[in-house]
Protein backbone atom coordinates (compact mmCIF):
# COMPACT_ATOMS: atom_id res chain seq x y z
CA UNK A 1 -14.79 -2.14 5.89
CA UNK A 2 -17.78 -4.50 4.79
CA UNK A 3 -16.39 -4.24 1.02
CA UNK A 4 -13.30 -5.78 2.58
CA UNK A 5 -15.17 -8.44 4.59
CA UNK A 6 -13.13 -11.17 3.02
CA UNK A 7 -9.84 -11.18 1.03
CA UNK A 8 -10.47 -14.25 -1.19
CA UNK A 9 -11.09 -14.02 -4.67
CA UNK A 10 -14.15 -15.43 -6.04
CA UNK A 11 -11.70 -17.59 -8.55
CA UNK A 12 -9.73 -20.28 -7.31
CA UNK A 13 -6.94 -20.45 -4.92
CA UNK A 14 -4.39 -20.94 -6.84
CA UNK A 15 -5.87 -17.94 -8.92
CA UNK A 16 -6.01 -15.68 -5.80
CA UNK A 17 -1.82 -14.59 -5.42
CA UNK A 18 -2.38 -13.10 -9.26
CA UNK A 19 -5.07 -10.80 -8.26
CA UNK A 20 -5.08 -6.97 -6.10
CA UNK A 21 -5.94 -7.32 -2.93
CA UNK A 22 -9.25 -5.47 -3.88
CA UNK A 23 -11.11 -2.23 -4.35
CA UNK A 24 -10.73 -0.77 -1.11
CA UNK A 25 -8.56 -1.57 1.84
CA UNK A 26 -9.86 -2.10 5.50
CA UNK A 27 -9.90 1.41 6.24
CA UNK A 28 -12.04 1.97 3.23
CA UNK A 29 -8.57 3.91 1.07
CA UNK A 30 -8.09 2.39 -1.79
CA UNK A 31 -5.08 0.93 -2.52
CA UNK A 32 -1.65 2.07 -4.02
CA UNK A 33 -2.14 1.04 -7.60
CA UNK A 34 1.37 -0.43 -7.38
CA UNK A 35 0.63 -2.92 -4.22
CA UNK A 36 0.09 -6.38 -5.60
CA UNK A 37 0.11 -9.57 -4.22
CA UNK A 38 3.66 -11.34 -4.95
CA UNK A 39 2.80 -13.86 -7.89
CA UNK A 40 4.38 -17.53 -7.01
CA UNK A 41 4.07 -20.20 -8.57
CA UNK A 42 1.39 -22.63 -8.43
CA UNK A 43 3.29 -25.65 -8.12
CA UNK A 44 4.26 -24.90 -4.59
CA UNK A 45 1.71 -25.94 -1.74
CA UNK A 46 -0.60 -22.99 -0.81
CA UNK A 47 1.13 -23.28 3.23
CA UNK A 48 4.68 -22.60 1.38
CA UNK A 49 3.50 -20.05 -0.18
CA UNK A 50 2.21 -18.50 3.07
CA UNK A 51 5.61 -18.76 4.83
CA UNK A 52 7.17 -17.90 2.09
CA UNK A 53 4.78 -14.47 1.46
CA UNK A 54 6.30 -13.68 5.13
CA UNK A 55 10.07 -13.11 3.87
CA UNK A 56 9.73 -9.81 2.22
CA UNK A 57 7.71 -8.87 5.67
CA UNK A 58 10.11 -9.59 7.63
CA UNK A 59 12.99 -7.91 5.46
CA UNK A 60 10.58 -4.89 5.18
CA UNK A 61 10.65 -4.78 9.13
CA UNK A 62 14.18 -5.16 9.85
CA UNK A 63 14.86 -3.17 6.49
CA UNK A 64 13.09 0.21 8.74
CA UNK A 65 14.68 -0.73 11.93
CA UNK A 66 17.89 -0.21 10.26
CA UNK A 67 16.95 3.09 9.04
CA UNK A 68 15.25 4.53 11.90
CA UNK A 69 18.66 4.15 14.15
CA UNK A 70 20.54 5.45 11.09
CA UNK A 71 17.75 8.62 11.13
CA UNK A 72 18.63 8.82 14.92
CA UNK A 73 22.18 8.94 14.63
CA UNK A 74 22.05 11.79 11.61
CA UNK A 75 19.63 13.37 13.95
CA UNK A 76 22.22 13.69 16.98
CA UNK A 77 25.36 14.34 14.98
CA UNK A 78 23.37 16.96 12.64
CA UNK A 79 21.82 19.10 15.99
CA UNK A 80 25.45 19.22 17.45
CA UNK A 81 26.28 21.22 15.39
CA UNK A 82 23.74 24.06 14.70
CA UNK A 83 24.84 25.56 17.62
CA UNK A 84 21.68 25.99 19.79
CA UNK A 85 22.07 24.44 22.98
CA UNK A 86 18.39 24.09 22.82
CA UNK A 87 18.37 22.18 19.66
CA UNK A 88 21.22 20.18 20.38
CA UNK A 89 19.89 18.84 23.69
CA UNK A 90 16.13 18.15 22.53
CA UNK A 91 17.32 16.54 19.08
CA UNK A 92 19.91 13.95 20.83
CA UNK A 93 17.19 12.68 23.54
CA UNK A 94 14.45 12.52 20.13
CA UNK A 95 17.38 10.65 18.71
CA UNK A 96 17.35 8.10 21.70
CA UNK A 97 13.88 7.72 21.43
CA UNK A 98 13.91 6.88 17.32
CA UNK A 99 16.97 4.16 18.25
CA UNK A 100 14.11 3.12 20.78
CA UNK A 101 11.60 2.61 18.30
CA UNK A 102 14.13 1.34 15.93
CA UNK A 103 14.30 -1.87 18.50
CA UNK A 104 10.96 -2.41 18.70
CA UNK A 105 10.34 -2.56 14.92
CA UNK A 106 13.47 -5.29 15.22
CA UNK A 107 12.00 -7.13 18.07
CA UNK A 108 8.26 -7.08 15.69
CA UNK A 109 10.50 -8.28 12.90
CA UNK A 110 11.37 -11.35 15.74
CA UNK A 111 7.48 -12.17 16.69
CA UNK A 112 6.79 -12.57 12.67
CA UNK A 113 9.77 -14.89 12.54
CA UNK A 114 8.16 -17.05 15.25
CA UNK A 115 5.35 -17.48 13.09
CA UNK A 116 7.16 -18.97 10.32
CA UNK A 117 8.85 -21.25 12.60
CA UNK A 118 5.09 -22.14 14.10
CA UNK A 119 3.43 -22.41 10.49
CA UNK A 120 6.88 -24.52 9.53
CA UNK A 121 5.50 -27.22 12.06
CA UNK A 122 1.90 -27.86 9.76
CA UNK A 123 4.01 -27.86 6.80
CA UNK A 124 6.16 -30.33 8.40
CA UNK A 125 3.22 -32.68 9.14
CA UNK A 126 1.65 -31.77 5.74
CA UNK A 127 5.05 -33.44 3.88
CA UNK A 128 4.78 -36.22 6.24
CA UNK A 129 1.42 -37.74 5.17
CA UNK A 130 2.04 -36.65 1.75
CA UNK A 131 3.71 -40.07 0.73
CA UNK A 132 0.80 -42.18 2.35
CA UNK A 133 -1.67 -40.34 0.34
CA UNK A 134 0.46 -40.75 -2.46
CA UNK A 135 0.33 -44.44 -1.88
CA UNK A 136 -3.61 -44.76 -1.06
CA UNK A 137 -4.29 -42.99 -4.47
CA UNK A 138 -2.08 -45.87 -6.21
CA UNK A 139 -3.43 -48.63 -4.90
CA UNK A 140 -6.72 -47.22 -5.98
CA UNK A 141 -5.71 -47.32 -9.28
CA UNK A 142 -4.64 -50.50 -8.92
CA UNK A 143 -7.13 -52.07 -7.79
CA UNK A 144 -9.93 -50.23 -10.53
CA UNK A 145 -7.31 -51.62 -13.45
CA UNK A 146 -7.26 -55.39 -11.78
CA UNK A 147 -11.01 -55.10 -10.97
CA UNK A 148 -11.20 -55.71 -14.82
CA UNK A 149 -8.99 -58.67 -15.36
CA UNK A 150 -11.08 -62.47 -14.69
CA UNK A 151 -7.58 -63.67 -13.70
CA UNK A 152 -6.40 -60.69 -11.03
CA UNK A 153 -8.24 -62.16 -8.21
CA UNK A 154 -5.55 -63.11 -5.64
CA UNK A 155 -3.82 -59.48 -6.47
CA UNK A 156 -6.83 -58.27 -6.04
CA UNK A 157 -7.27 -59.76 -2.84
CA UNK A 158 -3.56 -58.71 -1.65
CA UNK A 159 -4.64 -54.97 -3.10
CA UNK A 160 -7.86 -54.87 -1.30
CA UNK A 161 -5.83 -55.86 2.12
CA UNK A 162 -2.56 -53.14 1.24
CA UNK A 163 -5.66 -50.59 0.64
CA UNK A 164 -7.27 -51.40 4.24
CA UNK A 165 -3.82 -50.48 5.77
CA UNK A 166 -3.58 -47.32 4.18
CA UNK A 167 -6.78 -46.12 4.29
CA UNK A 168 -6.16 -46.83 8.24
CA UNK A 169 -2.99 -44.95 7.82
CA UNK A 170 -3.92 -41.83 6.06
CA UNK A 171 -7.10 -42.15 9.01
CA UNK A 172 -4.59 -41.34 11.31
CA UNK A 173 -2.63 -38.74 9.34
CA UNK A 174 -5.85 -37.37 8.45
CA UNK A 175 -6.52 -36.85 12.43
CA UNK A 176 -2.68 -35.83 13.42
CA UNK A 177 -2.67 -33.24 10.31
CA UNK A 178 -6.61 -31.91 11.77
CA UNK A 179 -5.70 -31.04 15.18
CA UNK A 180 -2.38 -29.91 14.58
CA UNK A 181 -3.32 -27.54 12.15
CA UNK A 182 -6.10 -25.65 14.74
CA UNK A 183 -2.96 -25.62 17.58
CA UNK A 184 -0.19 -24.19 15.40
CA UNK A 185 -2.38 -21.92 13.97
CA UNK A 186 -3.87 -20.03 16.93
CA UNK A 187 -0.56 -20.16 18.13
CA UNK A 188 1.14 -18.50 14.94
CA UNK A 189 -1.23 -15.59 15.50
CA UNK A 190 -1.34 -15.14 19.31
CA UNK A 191 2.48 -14.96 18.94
CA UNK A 192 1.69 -12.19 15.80
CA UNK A 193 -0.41 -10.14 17.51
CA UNK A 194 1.28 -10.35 21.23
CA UNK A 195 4.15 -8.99 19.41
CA UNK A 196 2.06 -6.55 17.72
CA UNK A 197 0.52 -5.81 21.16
CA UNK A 198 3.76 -4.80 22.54
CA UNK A 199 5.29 -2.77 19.54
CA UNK A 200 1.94 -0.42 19.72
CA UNK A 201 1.81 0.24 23.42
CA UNK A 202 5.44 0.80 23.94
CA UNK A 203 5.71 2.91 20.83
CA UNK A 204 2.55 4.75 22.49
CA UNK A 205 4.80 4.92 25.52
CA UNK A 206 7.56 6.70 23.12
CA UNK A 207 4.80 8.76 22.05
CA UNK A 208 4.32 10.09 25.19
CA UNK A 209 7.93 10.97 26.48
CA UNK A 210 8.51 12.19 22.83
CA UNK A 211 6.33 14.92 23.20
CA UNK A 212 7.75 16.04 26.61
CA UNK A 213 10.75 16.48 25.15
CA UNK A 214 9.47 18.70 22.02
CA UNK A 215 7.89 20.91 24.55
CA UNK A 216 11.42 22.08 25.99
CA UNK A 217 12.16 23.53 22.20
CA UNK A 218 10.04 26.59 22.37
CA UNK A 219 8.68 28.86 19.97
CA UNK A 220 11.38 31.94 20.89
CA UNK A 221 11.91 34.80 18.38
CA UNK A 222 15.00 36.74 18.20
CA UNK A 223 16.27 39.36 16.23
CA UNK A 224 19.15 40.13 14.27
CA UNK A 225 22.21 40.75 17.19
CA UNK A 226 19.91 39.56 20.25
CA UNK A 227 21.35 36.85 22.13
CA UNK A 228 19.91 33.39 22.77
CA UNK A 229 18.28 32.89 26.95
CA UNK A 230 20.43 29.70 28.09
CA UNK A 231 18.79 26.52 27.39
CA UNK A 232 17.86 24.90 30.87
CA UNK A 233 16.37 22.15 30.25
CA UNK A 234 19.32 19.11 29.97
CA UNK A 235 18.37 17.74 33.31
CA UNK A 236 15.17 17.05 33.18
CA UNK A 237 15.10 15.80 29.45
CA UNK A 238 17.46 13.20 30.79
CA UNK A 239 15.08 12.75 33.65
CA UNK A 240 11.87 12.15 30.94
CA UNK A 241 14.41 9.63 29.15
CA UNK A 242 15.04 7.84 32.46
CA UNK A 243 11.05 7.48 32.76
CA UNK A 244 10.78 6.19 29.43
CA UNK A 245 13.01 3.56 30.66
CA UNK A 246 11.62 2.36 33.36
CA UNK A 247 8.26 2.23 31.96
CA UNK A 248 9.34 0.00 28.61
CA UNK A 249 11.63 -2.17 31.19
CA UNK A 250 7.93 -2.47 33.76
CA UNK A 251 5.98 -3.23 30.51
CA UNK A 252 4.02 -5.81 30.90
CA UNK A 253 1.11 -8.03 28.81
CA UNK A 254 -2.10 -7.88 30.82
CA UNK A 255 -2.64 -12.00 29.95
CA UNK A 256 0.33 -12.80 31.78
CA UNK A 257 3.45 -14.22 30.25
CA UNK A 258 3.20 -15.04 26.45
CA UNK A 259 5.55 -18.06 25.79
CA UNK A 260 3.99 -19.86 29.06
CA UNK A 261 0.78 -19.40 26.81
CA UNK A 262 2.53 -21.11 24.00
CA UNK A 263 3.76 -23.73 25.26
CA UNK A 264 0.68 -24.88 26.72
CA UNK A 265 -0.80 -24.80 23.56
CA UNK A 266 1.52 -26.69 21.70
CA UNK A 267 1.44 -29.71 24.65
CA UNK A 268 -2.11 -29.36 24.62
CA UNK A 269 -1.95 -29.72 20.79
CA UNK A 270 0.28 -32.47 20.94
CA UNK A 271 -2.40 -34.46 23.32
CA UNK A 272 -4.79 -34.33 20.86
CA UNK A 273 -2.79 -35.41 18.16
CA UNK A 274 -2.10 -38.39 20.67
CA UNK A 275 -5.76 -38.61 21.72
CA UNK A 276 -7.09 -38.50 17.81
CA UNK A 277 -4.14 -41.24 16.90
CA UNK A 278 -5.48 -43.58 19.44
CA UNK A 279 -9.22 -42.88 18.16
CA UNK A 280 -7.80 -43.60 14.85
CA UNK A 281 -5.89 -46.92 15.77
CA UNK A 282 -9.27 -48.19 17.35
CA UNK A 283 -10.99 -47.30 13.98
CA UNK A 284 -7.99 -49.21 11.60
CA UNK A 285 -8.61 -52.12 13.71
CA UNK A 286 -12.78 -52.05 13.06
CA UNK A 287 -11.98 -51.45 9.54
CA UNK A 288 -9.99 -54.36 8.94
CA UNK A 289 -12.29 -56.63 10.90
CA UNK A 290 -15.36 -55.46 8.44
CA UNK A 291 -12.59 -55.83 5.65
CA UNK A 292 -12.35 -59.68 7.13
């Protein structure tokens, strides 16, 4: 794992999507030599390119829900037919248990949608100080090409006093875009791995029940003309299914309830942007008085 401490390339960002992920992987495999890192292009914002690297994820992850209930259903139709009671009955509950786990790889595909929608909220505030940046970098310019000119000195003045109010402004943009950031992003990947969290230990739950059931298709050897024992067993597979179901339905986080979390976060993150855009008003005001 220590070869795979860190995933960043010792190049650039921008350089980092054209690269493998590296050598080895975190379990210390190395990787498919097929797996690379989509390439994008540089022009878009390294945050879009995060969201955007989370499409094909979440396609993937809907992409083997679909398939798993499609494996179930082949899997109940097929054993109905083979004409071993035995077979028939043990493949149709294994079948309800694959639709199961085809749900929870849908309701995983739903958790890494909510971090989109979470990481969509820093790129939103990332566009909106864009323009005021823009603006301060300008008047910078500005004011270095009128700095040179004898007769620029009341447009220099009237530069000077535009730059004060958007240095103040970018200040506070500066401050909204800071603690923002921290919020959204712990909550992007609480939400990630809660979901993750509850795909493993109810699929561990599957696990479980799944093996119950295999243990009602036993190893019996009969010969040519020897008849089959009747298969006894249909009750209490049903019965296992029925405790798979009420132990998925009684699942529950050990932290308590997951979007209350959230949405304490995100107020609390919105009273610090609050708190650092008052901080940042009382600085714009000393700034222009020392401008004065």
């Amino acid at each position: 794992m220590h070869r795979a401490i860190s995933l960043r390339s010792r190049h650039s960002a921008d350089d980092f999507p054209l690269s493998p992920i590296a050598a080895t992987t975190l379990s210390g495999r190395p990787p498919s030599p097929r797996k690379f890192l989509p390439i994008l292009s540089p022009v878009h914002p390294p945050l879009a390119r995060l969201i955007k690297s989370l499409n094909p994820l979440l396609s993937h992850h809907r992409s083997a829900a679909s398939s798993t209930r499609t494996t179930a259903h082949l899997l109940s139709a097929w054993s109905a037919q083979t004409g071993d009671d035995a077979v028939s009955d043990v493949a149709d509950k294994f079948g309800v248990l694959l639709a199961e786990m085809a749900n929870l790889e849908e309701s995983y595909s739903e958790g890494i949608d909510d971090v989109k929608v979470v990481l969509k909220t820093i790129q939103d505030v990332e566009n909106s100080i864009r323009p005021a940046k823009t603006h301060q970098t300008k008047l910078r310019d500005q004011i270095n090409k009128a700095s040179i000119k004898p007769e620029a000195g009341r447009k220099l003045e009237q530069l000077e006093r535009e730059l004060v109010r958007a240095d103040a402004e970018v200040l506070v943009a500066d401050a909204q875009l800071f603690n923002v950031t921290r919020e959204r992003l712990r909550v992007a990947w609480r939400v990630q791995l809660d979901a993750l969290q509850e795909r493993c230990e109810k699929e561990l739950v599957l696990v479980k029940y799944g093996r119950e059931i295999l243990s009602f298709l036993d190893g019996e050897i009969i010969v040519p003309g020897q008849s089959m024992r009747a298969y006894r067993g249909e009750a209490k597979t049903r019965e296992i299914l029925g405790m798979v179901e009420d132990e998925l339905r009684g699942w529950s986080p050990g932290w308590g309830n997951t979007d209350e979390l959230c949405d304490d976060e995100i107020a609390n993150g919105d009273v610090s942007v609050a708190t650092a855009a008052a901080a940042a008003a009382s600085a714009t005001a000393s700034m222009v008085l020392t401008r004065k």
